[in-house]
C-alpha atoms as a PDB file:
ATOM      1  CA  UNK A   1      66.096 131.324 -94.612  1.00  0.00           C
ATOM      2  CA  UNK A   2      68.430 133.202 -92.244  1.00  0.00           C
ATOM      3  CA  UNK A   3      69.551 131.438 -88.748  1.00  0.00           C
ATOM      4  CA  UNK A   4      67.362 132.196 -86.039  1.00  0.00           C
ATOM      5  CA  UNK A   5      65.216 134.578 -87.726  1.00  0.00           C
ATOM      6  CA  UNK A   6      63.460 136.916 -85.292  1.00  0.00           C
ATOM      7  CA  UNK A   7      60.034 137.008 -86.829  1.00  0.00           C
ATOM      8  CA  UNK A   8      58.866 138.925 -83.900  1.00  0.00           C
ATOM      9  CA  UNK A   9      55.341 138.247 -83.767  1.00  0.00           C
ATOM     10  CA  UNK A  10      53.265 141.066 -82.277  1.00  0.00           C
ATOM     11  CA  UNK A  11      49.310 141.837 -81.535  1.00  0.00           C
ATOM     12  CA  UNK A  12      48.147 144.974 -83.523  1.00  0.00           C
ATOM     13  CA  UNK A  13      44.490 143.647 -82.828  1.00  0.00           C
ATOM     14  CA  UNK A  14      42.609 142.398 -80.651  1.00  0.00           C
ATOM     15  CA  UNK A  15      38.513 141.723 -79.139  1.00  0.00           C
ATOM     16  CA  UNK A  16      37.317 140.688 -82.305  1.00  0.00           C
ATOM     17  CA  UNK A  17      35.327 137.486 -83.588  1.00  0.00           C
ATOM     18  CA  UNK A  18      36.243 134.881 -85.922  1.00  0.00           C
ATOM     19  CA  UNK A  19      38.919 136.115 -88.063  1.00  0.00           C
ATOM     20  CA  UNK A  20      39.740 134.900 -91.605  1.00  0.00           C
ATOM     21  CA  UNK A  21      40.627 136.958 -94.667  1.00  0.00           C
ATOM     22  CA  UNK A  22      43.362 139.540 -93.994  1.00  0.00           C
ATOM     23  CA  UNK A  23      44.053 141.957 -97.112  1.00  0.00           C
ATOM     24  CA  UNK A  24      46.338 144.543 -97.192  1.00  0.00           C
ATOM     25  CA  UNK A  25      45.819 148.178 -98.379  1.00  0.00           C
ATOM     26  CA  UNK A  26      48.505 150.394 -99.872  1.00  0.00           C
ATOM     27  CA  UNK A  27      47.882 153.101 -97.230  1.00  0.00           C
ATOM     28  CA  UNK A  28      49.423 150.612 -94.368  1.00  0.00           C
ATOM     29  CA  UNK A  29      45.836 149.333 -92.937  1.00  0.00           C
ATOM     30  CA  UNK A  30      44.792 145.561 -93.307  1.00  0.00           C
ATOM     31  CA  UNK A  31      40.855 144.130 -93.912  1.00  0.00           C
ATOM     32  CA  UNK A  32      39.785 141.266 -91.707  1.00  0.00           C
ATOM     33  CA  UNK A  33      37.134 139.051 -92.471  1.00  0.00           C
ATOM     34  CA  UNK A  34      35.093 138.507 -88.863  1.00  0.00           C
ATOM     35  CA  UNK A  35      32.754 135.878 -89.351  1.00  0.00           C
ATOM     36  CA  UNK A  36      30.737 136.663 -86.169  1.00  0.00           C
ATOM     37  CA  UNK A  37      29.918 139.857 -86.567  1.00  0.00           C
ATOM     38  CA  UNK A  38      29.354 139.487 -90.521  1.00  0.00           C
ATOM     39  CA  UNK A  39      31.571 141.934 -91.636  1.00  0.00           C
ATOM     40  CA  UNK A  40      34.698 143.782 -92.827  1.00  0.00           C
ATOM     41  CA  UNK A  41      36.858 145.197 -90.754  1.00  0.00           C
ATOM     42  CA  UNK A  42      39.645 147.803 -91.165  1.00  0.00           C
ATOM     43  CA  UNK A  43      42.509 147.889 -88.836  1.00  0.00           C
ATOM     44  CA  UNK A  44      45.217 150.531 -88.876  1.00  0.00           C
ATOM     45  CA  UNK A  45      48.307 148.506 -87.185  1.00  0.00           C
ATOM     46  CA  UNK A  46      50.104 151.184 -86.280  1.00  0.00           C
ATOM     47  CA  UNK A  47      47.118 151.978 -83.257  1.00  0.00           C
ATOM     48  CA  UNK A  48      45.139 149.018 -83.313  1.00  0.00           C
ATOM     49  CA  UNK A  49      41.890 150.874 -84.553  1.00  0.00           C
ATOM     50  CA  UNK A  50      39.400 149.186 -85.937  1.00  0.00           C
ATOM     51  CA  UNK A  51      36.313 150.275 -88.290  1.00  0.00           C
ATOM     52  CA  UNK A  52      33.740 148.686 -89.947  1.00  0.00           C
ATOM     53  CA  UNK A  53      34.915 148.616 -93.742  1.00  0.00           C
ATOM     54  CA  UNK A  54      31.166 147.270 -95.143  1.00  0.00           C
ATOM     55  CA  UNK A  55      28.906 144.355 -93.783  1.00  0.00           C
ATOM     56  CA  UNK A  56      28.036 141.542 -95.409  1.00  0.00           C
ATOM     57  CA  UNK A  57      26.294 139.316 -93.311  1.00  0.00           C
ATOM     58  CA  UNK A  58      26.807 135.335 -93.177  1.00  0.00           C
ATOM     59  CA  UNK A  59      30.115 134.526 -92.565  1.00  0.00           C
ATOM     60  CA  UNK A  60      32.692 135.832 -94.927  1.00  0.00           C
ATOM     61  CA  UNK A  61      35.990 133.712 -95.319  1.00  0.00           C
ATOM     62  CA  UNK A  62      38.194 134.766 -98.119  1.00  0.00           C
ATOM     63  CA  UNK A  63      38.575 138.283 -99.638  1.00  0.00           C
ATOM     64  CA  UNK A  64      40.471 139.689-102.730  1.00  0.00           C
ATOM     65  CA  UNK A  65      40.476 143.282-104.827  1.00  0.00           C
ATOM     66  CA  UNK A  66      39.259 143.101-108.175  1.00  0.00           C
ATOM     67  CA  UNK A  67      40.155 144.630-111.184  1.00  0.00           C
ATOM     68  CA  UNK A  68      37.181 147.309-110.848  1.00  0.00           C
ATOM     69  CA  UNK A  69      38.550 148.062-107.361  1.00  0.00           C
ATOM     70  CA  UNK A  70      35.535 146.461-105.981  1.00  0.00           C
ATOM     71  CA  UNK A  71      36.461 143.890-102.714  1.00  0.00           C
ATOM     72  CA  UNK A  72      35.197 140.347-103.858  1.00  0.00           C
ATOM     73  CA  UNK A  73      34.343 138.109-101.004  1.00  0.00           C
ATOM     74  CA  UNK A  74      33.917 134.174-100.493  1.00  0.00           C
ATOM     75  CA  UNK A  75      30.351 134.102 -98.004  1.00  0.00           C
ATOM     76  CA  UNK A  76      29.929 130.471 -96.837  1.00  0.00           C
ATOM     77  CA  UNK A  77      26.418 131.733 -95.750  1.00  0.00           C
ATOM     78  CA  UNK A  78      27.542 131.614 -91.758  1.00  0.00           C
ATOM     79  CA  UNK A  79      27.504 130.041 -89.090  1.00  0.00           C
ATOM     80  CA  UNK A  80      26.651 130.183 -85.667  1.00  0.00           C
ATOM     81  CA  UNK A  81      29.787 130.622 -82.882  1.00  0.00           C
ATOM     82  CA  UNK A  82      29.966 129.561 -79.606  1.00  0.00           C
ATOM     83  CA  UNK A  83      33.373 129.783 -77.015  1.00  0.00           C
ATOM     84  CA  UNK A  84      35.111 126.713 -76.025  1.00  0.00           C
ATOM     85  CA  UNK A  85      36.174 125.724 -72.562  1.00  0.00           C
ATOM     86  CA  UNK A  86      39.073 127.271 -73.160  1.00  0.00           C
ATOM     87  CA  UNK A  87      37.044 130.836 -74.039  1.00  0.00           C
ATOM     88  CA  UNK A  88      38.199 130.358 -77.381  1.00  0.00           C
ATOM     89  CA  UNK A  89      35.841 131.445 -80.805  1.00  0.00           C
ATOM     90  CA  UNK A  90      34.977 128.694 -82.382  1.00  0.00           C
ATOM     91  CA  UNK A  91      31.744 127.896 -84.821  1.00  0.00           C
ATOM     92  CA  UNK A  92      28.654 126.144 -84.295  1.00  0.00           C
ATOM     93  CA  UNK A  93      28.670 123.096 -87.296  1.00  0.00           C
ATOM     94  CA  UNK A  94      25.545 123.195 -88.626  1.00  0.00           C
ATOM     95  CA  UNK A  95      23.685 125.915 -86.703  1.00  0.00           C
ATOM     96  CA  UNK A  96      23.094 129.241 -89.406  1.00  0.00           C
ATOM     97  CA  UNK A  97      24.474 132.168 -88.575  1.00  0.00           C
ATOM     98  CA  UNK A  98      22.148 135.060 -86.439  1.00  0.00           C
ATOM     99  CA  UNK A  99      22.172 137.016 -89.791  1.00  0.00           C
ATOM    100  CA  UNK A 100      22.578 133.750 -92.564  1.00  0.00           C
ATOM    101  CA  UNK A 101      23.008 134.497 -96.528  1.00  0.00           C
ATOM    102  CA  UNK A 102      22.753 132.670 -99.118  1.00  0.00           C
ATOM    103  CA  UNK A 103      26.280 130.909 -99.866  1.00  0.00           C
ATOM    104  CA  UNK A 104      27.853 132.933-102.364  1.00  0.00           C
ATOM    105  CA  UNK A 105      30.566 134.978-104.262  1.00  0.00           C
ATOM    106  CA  UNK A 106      29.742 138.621-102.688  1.00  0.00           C
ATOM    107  CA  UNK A 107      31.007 141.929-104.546  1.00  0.00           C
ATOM    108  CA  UNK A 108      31.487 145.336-102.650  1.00  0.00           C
ATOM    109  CA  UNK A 109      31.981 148.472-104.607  1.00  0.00           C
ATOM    110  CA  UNK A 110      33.758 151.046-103.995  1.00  0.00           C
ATOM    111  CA  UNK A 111      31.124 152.955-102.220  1.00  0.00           C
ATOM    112  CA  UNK A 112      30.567 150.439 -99.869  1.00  0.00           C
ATOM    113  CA  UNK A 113      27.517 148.512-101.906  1.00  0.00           C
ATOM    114  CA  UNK A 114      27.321 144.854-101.604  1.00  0.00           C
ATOM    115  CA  UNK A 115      26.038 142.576-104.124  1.00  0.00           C
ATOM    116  CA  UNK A 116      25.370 138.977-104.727  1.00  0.00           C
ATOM    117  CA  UNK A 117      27.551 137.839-107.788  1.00  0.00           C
ATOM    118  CA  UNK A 118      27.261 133.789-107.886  1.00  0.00           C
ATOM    119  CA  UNK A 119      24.866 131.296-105.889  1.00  0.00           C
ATOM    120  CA  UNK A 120      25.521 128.777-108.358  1.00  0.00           C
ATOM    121  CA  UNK A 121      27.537 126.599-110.774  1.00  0.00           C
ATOM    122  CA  UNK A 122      25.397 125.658-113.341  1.00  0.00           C
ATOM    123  CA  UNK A 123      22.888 123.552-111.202  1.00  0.00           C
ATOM    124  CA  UNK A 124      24.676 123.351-108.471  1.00  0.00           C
ATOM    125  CA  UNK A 125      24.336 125.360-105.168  1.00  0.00           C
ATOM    126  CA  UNK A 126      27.432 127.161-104.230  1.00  0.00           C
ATOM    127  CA  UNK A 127      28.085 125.387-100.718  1.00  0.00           C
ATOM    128  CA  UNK A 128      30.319 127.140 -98.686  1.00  0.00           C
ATOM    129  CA  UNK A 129      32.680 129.613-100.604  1.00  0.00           C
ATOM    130  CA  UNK A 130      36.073 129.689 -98.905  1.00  0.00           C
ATOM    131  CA  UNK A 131      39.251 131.680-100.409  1.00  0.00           C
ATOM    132  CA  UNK A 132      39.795 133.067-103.936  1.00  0.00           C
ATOM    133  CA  UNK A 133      42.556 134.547-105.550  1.00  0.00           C
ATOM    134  CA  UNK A 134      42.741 137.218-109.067  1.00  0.00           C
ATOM    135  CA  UNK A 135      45.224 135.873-111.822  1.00  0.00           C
ATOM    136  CA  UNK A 136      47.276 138.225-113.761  1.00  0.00           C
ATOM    137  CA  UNK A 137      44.164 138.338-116.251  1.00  0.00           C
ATOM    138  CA  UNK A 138      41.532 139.529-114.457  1.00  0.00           C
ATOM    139  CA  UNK A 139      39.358 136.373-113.631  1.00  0.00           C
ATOM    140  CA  UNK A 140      39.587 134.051-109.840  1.00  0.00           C
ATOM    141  CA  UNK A 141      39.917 131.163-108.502  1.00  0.00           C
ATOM    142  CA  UNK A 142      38.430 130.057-105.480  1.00  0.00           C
ATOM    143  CA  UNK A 143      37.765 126.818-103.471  1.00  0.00           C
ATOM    144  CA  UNK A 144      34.336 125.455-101.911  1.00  0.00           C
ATOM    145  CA  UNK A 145      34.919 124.213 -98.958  1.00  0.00           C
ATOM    146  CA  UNK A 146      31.799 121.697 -99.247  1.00  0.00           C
ATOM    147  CA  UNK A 147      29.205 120.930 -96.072  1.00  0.00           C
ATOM    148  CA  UNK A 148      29.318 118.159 -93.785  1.00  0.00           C
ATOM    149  CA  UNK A 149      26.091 117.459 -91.851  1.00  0.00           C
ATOM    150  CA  UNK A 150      25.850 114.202 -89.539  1.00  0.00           C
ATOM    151  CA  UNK A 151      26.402 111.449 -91.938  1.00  0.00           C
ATOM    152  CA  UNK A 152      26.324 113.121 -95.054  1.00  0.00           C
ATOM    153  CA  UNK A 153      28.842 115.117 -97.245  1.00  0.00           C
ATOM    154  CA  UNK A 154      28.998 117.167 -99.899  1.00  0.00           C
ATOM    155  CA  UNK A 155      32.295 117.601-101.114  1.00  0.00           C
ATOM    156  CA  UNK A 156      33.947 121.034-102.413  1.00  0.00           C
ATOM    157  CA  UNK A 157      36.130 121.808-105.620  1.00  0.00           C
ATOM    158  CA  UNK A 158      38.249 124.576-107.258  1.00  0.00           C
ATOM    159  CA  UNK A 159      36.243 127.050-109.455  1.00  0.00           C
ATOM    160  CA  UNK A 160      37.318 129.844-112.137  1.00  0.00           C
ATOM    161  CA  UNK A 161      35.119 132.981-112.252  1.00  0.00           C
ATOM    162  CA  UNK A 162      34.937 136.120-113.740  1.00  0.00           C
ATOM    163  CA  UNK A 163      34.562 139.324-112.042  1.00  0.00           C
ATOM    164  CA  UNK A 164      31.853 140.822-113.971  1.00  0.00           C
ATOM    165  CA  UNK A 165      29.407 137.149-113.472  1.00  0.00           C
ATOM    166  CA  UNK A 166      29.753 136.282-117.085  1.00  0.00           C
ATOM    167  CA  UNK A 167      31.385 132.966-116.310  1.00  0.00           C
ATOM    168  CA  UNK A 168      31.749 130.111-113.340  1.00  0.00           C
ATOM    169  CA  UNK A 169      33.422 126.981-114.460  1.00  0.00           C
ATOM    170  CA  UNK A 170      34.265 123.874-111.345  1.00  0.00           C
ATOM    171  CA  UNK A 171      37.898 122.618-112.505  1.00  0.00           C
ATOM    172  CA  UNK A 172      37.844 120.279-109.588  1.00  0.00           C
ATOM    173  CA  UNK A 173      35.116 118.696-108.041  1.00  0.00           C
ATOM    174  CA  UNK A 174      32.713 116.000-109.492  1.00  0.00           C
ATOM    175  CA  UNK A 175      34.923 116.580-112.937  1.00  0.00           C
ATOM    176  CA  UNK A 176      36.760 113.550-112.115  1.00  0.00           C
ATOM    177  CA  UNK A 177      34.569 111.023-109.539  1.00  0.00           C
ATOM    178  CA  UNK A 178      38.089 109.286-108.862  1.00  0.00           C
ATOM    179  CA  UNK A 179      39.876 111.850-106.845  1.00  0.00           C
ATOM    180  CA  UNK A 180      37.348 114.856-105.844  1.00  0.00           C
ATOM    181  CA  UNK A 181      38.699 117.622-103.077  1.00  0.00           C
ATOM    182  CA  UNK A 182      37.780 117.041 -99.691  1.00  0.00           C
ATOM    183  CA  UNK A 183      37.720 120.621 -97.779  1.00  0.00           C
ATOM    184  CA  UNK A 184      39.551 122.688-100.460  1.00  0.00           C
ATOM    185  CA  UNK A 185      40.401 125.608 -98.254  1.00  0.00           C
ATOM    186  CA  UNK A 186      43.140 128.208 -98.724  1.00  0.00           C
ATOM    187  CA  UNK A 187      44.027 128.910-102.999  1.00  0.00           C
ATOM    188  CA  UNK A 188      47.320 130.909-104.393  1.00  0.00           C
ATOM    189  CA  UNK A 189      49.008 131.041-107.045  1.00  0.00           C
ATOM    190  CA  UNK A 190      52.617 130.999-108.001  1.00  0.00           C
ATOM    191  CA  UNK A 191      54.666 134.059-108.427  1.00  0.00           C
ATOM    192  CA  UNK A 192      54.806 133.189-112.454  1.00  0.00           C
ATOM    193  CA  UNK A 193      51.475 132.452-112.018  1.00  0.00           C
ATOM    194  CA  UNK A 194      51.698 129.308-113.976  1.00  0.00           C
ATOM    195  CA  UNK A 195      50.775 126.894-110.664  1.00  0.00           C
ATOM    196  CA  UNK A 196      47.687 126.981-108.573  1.00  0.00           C
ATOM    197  CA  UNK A 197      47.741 125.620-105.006  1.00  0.00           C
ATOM    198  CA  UNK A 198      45.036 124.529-102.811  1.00  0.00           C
ATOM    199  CA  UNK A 199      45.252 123.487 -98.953  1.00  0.00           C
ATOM    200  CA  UNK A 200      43.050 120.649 -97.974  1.00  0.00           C
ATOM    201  CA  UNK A 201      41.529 121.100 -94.617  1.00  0.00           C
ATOM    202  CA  UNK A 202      40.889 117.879 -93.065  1.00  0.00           C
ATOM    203  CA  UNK A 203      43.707 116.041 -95.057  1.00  0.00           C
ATOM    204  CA  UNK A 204      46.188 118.404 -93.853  1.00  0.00           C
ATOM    205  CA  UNK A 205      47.592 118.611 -97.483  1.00  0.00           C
ATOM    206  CA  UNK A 206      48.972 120.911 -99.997  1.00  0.00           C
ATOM    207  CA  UNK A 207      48.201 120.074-103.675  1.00  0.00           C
ATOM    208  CA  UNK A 208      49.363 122.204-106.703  1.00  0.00           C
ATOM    209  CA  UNK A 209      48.716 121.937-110.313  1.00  0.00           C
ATOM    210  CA  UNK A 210      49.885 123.466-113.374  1.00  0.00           C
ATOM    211  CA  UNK A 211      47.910 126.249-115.172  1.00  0.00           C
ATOM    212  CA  UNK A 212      47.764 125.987-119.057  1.00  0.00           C
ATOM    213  CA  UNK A 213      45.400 129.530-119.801  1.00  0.00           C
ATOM    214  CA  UNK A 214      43.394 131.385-117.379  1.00  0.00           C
ATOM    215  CA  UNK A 215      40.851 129.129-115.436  1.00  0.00           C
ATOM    216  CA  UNK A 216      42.558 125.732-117.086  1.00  0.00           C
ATOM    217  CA  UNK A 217      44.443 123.346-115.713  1.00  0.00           C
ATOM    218  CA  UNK A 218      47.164 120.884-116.834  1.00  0.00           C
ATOM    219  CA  UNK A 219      48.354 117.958-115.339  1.00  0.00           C
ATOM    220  CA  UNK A 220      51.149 118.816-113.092  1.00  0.00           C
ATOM    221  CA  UNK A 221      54.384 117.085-114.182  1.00  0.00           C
ATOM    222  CA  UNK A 222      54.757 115.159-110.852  1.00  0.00           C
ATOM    223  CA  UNK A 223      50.876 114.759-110.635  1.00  0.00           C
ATOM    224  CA  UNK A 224      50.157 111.470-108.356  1.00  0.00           C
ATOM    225  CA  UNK A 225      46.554 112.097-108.141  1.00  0.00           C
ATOM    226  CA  UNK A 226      43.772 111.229-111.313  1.00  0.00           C
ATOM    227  CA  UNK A 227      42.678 114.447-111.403  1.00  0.00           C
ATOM    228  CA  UNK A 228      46.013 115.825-112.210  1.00  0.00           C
ATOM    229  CA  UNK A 229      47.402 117.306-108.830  1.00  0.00           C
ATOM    230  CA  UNK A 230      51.055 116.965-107.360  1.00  0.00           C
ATOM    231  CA  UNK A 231      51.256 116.698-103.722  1.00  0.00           C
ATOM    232  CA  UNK A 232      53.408 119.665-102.969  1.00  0.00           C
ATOM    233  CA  UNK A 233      53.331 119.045 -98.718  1.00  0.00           C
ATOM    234  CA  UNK A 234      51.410 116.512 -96.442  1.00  0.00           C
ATOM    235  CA  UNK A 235      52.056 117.059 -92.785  1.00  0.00           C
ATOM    236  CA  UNK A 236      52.887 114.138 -89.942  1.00  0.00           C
ATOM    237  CA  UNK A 237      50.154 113.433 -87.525  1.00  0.00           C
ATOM    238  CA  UNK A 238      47.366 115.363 -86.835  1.00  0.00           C
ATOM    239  CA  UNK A 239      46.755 119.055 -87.400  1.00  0.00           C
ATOM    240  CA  UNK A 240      45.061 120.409 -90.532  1.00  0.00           C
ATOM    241  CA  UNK A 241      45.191 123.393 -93.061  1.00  0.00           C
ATOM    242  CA  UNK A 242      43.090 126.862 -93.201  1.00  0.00           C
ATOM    243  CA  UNK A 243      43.939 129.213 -95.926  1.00  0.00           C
ATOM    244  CA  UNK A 244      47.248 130.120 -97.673  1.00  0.00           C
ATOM    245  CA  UNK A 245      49.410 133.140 -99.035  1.00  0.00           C
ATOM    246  CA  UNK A 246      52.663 132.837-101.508  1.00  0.00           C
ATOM    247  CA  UNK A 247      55.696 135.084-100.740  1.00  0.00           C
ATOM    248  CA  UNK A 248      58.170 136.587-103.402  1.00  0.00           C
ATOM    249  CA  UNK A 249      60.404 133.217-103.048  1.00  0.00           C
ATOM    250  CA  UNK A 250      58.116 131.094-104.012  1.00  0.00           C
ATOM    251  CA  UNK A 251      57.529 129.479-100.426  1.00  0.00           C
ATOM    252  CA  UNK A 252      53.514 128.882 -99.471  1.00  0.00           C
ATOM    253  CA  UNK A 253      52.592 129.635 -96.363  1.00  0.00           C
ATOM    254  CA  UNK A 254      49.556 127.936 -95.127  1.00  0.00           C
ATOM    255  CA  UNK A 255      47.926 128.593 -91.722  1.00  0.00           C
ATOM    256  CA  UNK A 256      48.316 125.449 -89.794  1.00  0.00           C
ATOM    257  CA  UNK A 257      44.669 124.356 -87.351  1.00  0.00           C
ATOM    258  CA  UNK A 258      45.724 122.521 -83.933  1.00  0.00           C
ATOM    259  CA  UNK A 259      49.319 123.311 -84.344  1.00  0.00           C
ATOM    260  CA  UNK A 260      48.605 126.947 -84.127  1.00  0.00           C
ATOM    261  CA  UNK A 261      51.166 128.749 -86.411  1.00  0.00           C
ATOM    262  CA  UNK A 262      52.297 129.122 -89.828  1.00  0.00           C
ATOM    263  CA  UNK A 263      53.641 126.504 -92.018  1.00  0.00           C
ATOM    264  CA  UNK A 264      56.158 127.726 -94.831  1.00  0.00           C
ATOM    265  CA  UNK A 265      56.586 125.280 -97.701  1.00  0.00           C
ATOM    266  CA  UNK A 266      59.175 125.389-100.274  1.00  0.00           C
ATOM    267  CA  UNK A 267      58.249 125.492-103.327  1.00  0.00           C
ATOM    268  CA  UNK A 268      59.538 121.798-104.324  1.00  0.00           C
ATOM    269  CA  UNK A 269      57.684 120.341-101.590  1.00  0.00           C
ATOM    270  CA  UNK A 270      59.998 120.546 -98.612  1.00  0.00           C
ATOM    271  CA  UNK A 271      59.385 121.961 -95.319  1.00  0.00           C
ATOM    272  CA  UNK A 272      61.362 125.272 -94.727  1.00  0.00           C
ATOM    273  CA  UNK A 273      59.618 126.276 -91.108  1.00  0.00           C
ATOM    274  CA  UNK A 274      56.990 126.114 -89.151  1.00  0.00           C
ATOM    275  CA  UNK A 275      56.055 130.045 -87.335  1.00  0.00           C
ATOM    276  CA  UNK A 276      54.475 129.117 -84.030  1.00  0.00           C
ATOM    277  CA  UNK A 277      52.741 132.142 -82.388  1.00  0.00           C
ATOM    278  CA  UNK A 278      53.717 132.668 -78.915  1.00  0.00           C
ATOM    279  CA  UNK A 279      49.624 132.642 -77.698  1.00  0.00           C
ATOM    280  CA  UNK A 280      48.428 129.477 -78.726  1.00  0.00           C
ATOM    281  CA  UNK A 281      45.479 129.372 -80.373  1.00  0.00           C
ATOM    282  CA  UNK A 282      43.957 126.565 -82.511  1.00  0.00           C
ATOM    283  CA  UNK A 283      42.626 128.347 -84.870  1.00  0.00           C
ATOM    284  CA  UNK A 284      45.087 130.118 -86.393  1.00  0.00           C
ATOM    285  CA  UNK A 285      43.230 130.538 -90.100  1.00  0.00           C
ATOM    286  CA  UNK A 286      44.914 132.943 -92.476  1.00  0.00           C
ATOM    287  CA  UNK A 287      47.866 134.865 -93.454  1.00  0.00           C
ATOM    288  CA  UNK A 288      48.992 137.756 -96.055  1.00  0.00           C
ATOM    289  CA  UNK A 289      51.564 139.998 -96.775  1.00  0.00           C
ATOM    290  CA  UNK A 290      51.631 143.820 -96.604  1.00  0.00           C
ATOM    291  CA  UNK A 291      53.539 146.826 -95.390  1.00  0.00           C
ATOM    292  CA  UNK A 292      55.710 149.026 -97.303  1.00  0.00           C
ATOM    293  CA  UNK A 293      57.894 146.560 -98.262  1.00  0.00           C
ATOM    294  CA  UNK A 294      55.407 143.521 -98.031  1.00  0.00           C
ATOM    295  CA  UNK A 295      58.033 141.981 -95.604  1.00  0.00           C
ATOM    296  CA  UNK A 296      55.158 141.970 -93.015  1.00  0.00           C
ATOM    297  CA  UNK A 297      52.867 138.966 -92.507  1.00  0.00           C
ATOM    298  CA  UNK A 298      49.251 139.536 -91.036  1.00  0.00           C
ATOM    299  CA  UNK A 299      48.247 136.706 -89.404  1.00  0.00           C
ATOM    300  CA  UNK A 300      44.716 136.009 -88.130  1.00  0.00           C
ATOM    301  CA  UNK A 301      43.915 134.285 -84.737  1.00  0.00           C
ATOM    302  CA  UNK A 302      40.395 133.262 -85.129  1.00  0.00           C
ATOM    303  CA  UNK A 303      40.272 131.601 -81.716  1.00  0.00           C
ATOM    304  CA  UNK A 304      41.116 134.622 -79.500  1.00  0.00           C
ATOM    305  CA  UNK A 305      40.178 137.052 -81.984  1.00  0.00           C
ATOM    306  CA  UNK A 306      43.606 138.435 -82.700  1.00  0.00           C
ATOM    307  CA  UNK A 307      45.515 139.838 -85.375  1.00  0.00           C
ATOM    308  CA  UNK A 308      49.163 139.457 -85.353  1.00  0.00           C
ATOM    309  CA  UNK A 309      52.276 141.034 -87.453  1.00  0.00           C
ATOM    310  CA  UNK A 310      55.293 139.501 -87.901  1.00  0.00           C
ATOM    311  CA  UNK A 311      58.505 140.334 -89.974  1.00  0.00           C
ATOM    312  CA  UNK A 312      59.200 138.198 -92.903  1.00  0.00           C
ATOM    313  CA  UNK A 313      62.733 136.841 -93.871  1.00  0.00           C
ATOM    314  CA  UNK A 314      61.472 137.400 -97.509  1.00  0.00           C
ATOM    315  CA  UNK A 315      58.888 140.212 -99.426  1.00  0.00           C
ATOM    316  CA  UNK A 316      55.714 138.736 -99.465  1.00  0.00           C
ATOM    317  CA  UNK A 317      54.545 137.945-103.417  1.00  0.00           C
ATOM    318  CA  UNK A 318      52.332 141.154-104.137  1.00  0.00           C
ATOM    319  CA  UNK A 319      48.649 140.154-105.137  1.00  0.00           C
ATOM    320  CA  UNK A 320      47.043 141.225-108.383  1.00  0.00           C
ATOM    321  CA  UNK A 321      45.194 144.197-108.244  1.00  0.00           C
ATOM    322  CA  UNK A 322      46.332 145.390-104.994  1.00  0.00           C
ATOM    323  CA  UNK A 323      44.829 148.242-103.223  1.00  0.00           C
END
């Protein structure tokens, strides 16, 4: 990465909710995801207008374009926010949303029609869909973040679906009782798209495995853990992960809780950076890549209810099935 990089981090918007879920649109606007209000939002960041793209209701978390154009969305099913001491956004665990669905994959077509796509793994409840991301062959991954409630847990895993909800398959979860994921969170892929990486929220970790044909995995070569995953980044102390985007280089950038920035990863494991933003805000949750040149990162601050831009030392990786 260049010396000193000016990444100059910049507010293009601002007195909104919740924010997760930024996607980028090849006429220069970017989608937000705000939780509180239920909804998508567009934002043009050249004037800091905002619009109401479609409403889904719950609390969407993680958004990505299809391969029939239609926006697919990760609904944990919402929950309720409140403001901190600090006047920050921050949610309610385990009070329901004002406007609760059930948790689910959500499609919206193109005109603007949403539908419910999957509830359900086999017999299992969907509990709280997070982030997803489309392969090079039409199908997603996505993580389940899982639901905590007092004493109790119910752990998340890594899925493989199909756009048209002809298939749902968990890859990681109760698949191997030895080494389940706790909070999967943010999901990318690699730019050869033969790796799959998943942030762990409360761990504060990074995992990656390899990817042997769409929706299966392989053990990764330097896999430590007995369901097959390398440790690609574990962070000192405290502070935990949100959701994750992969630039053209390789490098995964994870949105960093508590530490309130961006943390860029190599992509052997080593830390290249770590993008504070100059407001500090806990709850810095998600990231992507867009702009003409997709050297612009979008960076959602949940707690204040900001969107911020920054340049990029590298182009951001381009997603499948961009819009």
């Amino acid at each position: 990465m260049p010396q000193n990089f000016d990444y100059n981090p910049r507010v293009i918007a601002s007195g909104l909710g919740f924010l997760e879920g930024p996607v980028p649109m090849d006429d220069g606007s970017v989608l937000v995801l705000d939780m509180s209000a239920g909804a998508v939002v567009r934002i043009d960041p050249a004037t800091g207008s905002q619009s109401v793209f479609a409403h889904t209701g719950g609390g969407p978390n993680g958004a990505a374009f299809g391969p029939d154009g239609a926006l697919y969305i990760c609904n944990n099913g919402g929950l309720a926010m409140e403001k901190s001491p600090e006047g920050n956004n921050i949610p309610k665990l385990g009070e329901p949303a004002a406007d609760p669905v059930t948790p689910s994959i959500q499609r919206i077509a193109p005109d603007g029609t949403v539908t419910l796509l999957y509830t359900h793994c086999g017999e299992f409840a969907l509990e709280a869909p997070n982030d997803l991301v489309f392969d090079a062959h039409g199908g997603f991954y996505f993580t389940d973040l899982g639901h905590f409630s007092g004493r109790t847990c119910n752990l998340g895993g890594l899925y493989y679906a199909l756009p048209d909800g002809s298939s749902i398959v968990e890859l990681v979860h109760e698949a191997n009782l030895m080494a389940p994921l706790t909070q999967p969170n943010g999901v990318g892929l690699s730019p050869a798209g033969d790796r799959v990486y998943v942030a762990e929220t409360v761990t504060g970790r990074v995992w990656a495995w390899a990817i042997s044909a769409p929706g299966v995995l392989a053990p990764h070569p330097d896999a430590i853990s007995a369901n097959g995953a390398a440790l690609l980044y574990g962070h000192e102390g405290f502070t935990m992960h949100d959701s994750l985007a992969v630039d053209s280089g390789g490098f995964v950038c994870t949105a960093t809780l508590i530490k309130g920035g961006i943390t860029v990863i190599r992509p052997d494991g080593g830390l290249e950076d770590f993008v504070a933003l100059p407001e500090y805000d806990p709850m810095v949750t998600n990231i992507c890549f867009g702009g003409p040149d997709l050297r612009t990162a979008y960076v959602t601050s949940a707690g204040t209810g900001k969107v911020w831009a920054l340049d990029w030392p590298r182009p951001g990786l381009r997603l499948n099935y961009a819009r």
